[in-house]
Protein backbone atom coordinates (compact mmCIF):
# COMPACT_ATOMS: atom_id res chain seq x y z
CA UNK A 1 -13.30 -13.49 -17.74
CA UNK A 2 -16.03 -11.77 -19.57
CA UNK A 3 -15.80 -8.51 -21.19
CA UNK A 4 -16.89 -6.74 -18.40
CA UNK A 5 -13.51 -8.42 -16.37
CA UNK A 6 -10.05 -7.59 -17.37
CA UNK A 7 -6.26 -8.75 -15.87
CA UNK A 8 -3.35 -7.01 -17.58
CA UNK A 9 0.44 -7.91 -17.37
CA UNK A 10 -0.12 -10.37 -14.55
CA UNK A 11 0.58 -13.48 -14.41
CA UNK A 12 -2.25 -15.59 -12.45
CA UNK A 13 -0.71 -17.38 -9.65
CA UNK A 14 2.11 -14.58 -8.87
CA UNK A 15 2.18 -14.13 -5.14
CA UNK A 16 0.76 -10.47 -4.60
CA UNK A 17 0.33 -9.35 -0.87
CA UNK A 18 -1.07 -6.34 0.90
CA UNK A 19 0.21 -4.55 4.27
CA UNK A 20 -3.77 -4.34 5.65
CA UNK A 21 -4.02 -2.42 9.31
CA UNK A 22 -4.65 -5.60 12.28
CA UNK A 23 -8.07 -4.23 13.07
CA UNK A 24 -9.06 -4.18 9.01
CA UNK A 25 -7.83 -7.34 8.75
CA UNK A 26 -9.84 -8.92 11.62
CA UNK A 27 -12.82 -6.77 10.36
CA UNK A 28 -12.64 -8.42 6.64
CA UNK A 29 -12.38 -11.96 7.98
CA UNK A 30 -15.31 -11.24 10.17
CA UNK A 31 -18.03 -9.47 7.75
CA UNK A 32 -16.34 -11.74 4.81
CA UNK A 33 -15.38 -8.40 2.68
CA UNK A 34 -12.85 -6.25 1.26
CA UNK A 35 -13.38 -2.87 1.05
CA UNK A 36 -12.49 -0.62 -2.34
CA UNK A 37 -12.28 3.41 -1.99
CA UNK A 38 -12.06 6.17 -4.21
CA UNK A 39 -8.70 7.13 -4.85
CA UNK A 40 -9.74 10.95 -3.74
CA UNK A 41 -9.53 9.44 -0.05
CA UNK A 42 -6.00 8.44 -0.59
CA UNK A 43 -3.19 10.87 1.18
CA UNK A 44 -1.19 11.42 -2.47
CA UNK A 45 -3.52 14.00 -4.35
CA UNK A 46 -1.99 12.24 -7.73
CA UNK A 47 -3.65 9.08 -7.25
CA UNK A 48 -6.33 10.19 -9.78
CA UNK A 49 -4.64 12.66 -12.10
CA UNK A 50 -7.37 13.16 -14.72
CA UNK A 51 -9.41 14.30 -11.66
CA UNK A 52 -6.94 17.36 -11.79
CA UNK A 53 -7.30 18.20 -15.26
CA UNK A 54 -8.73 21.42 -16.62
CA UNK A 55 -9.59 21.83 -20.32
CA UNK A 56 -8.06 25.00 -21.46
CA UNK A 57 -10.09 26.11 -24.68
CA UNK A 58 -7.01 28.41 -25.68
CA UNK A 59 -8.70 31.98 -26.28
CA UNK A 60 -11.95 30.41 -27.90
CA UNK A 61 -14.60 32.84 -27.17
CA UNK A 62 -17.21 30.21 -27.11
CA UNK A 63 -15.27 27.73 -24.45
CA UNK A 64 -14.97 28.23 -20.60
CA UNK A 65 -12.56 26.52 -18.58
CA UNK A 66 -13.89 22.60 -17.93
CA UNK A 67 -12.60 20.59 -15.51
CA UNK A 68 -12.50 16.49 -16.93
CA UNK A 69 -13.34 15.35 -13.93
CA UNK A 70 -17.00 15.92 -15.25
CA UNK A 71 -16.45 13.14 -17.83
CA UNK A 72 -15.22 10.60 -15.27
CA UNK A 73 -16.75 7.48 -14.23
CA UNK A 74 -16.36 6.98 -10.65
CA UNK A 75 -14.24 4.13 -9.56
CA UNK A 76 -13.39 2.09 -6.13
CA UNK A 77 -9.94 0.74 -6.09
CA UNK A 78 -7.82 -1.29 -3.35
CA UNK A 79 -3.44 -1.84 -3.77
CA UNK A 80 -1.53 -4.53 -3.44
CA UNK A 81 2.06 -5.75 -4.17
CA UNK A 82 4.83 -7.99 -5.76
CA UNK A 83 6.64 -7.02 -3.17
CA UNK A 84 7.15 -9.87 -0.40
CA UNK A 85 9.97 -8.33 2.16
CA UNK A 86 10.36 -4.40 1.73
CA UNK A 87 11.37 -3.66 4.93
CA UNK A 88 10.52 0.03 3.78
CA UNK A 89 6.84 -0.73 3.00
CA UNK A 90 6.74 -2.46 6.71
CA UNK A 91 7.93 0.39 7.97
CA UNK A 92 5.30 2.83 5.84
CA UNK A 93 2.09 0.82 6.84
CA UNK A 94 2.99 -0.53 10.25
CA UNK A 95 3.96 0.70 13.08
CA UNK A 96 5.29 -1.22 16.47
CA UNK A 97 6.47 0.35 19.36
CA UNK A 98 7.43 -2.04 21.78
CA UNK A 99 7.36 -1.24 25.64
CA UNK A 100 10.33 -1.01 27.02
CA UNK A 101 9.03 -3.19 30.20
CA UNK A 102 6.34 -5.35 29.03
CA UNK A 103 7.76 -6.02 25.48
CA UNK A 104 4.15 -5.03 24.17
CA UNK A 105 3.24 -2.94 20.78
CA UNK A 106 2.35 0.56 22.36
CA UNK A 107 0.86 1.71 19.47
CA UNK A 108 -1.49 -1.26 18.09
CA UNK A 109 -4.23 0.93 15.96
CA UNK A 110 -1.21 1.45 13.34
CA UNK A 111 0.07 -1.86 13.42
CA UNK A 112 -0.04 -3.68 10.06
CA UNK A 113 -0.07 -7.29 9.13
CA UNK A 114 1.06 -9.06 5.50
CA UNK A 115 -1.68 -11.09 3.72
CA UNK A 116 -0.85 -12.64 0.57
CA UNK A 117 -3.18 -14.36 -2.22
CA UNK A 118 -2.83 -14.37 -6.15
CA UNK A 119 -4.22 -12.21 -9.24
CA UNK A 120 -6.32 -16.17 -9.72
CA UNK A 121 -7.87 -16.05 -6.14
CA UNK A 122 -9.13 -12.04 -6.61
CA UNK A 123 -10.05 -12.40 -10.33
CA UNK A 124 -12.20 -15.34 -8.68
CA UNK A 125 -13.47 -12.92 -6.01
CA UNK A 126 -14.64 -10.36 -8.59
CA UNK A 127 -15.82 -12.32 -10.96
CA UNK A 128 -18.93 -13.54 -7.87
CA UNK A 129 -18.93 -9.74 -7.09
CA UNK A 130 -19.30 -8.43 -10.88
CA UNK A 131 -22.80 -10.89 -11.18
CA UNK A 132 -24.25 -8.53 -8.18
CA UNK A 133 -22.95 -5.49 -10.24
CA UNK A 134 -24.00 -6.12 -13.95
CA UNK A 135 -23.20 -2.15 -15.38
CA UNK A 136 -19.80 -1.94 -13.32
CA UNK A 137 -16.27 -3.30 -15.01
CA UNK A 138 -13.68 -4.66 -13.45
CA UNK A 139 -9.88 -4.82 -13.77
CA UNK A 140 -6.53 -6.31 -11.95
CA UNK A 141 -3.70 -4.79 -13.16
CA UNK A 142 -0.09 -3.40 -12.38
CA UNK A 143 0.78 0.27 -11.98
CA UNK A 144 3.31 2.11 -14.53
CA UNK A 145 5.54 4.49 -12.94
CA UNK A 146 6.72 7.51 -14.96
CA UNK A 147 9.05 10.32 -14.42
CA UNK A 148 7.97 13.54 -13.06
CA UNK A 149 8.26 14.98 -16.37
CA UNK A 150 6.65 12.45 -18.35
CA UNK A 151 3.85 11.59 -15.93
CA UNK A 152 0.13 12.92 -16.50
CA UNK A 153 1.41 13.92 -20.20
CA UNK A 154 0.67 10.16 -21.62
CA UNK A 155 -2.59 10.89 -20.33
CA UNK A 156 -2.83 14.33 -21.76
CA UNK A 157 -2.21 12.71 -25.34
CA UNK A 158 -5.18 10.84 -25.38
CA UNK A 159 -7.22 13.86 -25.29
CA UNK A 160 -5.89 14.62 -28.86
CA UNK A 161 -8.42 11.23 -30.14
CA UNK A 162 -11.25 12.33 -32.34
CA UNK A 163 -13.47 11.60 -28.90
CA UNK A 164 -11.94 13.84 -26.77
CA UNK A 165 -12.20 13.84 -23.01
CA UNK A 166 -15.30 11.55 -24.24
CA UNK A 167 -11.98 8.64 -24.49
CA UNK A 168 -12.16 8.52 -20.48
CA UNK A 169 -15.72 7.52 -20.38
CA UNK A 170 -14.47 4.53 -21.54
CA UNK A 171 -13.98 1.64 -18.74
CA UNK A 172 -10.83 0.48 -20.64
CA UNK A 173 -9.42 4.21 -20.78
CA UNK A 174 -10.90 5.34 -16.98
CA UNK A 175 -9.07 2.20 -16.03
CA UNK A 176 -5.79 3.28 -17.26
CA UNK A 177 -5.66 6.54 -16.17
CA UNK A 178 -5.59 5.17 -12.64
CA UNK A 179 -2.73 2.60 -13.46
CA UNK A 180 -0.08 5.50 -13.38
CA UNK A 181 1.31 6.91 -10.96
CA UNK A 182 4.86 9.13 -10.02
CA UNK A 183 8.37 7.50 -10.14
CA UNK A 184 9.02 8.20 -6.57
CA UNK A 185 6.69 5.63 -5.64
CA UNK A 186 7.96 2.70 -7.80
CA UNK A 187 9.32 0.60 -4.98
CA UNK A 188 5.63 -0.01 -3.75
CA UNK A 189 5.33 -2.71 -6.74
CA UNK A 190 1.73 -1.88 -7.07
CA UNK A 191 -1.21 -4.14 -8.24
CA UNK A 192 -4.40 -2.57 -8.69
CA UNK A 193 -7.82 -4.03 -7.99
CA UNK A 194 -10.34 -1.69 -9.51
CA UNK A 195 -14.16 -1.68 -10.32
CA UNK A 196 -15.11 1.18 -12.67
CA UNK A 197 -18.75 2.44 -11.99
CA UNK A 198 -21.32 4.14 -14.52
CA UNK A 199 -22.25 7.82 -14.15
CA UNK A 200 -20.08 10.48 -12.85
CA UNK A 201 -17.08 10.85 -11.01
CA UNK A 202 -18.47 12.20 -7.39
CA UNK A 203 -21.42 9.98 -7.38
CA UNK A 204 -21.99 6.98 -5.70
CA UNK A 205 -20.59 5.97 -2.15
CA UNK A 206 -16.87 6.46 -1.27
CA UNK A 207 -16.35 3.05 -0.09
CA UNK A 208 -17.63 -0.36 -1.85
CA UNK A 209 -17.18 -3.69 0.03
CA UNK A 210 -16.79 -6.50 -2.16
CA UNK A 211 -17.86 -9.81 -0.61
CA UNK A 212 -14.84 -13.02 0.25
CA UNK A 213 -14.14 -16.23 1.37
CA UNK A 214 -11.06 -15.08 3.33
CA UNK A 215 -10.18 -18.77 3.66
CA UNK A 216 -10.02 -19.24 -0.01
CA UNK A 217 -8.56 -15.63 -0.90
CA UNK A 218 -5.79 -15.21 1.63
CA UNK A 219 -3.07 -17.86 1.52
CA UNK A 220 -0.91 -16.91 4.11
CA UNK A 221 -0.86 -14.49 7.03
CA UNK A 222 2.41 -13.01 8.07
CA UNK A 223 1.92 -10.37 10.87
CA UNK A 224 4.57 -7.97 11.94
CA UNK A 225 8.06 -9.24 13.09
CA UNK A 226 8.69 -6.80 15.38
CA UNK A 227 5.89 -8.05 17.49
CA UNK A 228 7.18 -10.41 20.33
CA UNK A 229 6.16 -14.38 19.64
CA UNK A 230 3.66 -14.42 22.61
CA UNK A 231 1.87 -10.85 21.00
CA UNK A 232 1.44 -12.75 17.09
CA UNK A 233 0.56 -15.87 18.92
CA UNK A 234 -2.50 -13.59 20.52
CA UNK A 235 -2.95 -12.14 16.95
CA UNK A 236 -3.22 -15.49 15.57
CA UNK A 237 -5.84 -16.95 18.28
CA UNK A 238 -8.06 -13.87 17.65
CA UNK A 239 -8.17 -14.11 13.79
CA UNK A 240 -8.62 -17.98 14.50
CA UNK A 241 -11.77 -17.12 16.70
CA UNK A 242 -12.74 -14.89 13.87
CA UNK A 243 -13.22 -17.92 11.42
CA UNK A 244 -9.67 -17.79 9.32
CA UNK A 245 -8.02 -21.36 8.93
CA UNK A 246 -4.98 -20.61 6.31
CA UNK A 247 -1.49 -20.47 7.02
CA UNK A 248 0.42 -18.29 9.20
CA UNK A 249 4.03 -17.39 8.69
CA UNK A 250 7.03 -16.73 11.33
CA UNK A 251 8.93 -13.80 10.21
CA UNK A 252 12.69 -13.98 11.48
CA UNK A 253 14.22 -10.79 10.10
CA UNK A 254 13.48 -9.27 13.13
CA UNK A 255 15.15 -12.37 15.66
CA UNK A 256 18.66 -11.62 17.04
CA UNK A 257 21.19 -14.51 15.75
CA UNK A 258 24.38 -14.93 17.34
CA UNK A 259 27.09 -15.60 14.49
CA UNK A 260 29.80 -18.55 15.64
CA UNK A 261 33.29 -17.64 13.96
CA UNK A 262 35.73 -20.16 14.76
CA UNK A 263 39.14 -18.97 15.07
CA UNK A 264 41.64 -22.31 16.19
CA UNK A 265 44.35 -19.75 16.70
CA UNK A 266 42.75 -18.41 19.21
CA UNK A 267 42.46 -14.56 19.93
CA UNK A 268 43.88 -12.08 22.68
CA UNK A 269 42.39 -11.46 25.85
CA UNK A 270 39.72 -7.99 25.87
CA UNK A 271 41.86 -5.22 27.39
């Protein structure tokens, strides 16, 4: 990768998957895109915590109150996993409610399904995306996870540099300061994919698509296993109309299985 590319603490071809919503996953294979937000759209307000810091000039008459957020580059991000079979992260990003009659998911808008690729396939991906976007950088990297009372203040420390809150207008440093995030979420396993922009932190859209081959990125397709085999079999055909050819996977954790224990002294009659 160039200098404008960066992968830390990953290795390459390390399974990494991602819990995407059915209908994003159906639109991605269709328009052949991914799409990156700004963490400020995500639902835990720590996602970006130099957004939330305000320089404090400490009873200098000639300082005001500055927020840092004014020396931050905007930048789109998108999460993904080590994690293979959290049952917990199934349950946080999809939801199935089957009908008690028809044996169908009631509630199909928040139903998820579990792609997997590697940090090789998406470094691959950005690389094509980074020639069409020659002043943005772009990383792949894994998420620290600090204590309550340790997180943010890592971040603080670097303001002490000669630089400043000028360190963070670095892509290196803007980068890192969205690699942390708050003990409590450690059992996501979180990869990163992020591309850091130029200017400041509120410009620019709040969405960026980056273009795919959803054949070559994706190598398996796992959807969710409470879903009833005929309802993934429809899930399958439609993604199949929609131009993906990889691999799907049949997820048993969910399948009854009757245990045989042989006893050949036999057992009492139920009273």
């Amino acid at each position: 990768m160039d200098s404008r590319n960066s992968h830390r603490g990953i290795e390459l071809d390390q399974p990494l998957h991602r819990i995407f919503p059915v209908w994003h996953l159906e639109l991605a294979v269709r328009l052949k895109q991914l799409t990156l937000v700004k963490p400020s759209l995500w639902i835990d307000p720590a996602e970006d915590p130099c957004a939330n810091f305000m320089l404090d000039p400490g009873g200098n008459p000639e300082k005001h109150q500055q927020s840092l957020s004014d020396y931050l580059r905007p930048c789109w991000a998108q999460c993904w996993s080590f994690e293979a079979d959290s049952d917990v992260l199934l349950r946080a990003y999809s939801r199935v409610i089957l009908d008690p009659l028809i044996r169908r998911n009631i509630d199909p808008s928040n139903e998820g399904v579990r792609v997997t690729t590697t940090a090789r396939r998406l470094i691959a991906t950005m690389e094509q995306w980074a020639i069409q976007h020659e002043s943005d950088h772009f990383f792949i990297a894994p998420v620290t996870y600090e204590k309550p009372d340790h997180f943010r203040q890592s971040l603080v420390n670097q303001l002490s540099r000669p630089e400043g809150p000028n360190h963070f207008r670095s892509p290196d440093a803007r980068a890192d300061s969205l690699l942390v995030k708050r003990s409590m979420f450690q059992d996501e396993r979180e990869v990163r994919i992020l591309c850091v922009g130029t200017g400041q932190l509120h410009e620019g859209d709040k969405i960026r698509a980056m273009p795919i081959l959803p054949n070559h990125l994706f190598t398996e397709v796992r959807f969710d296993p409470r879903l009833t085999a005929f309802e993934r079999r429809e899930r399958e055909e439609t993604l199949r109309k929609l131009g993906y050819e990889g691999t799907f996977v049949d997820d048993g954790s969910y399948v009854p299985v009757l245990t045989l224990v042989p006893l050949p002294n036999g057992w009492p009659s139920p009273e």
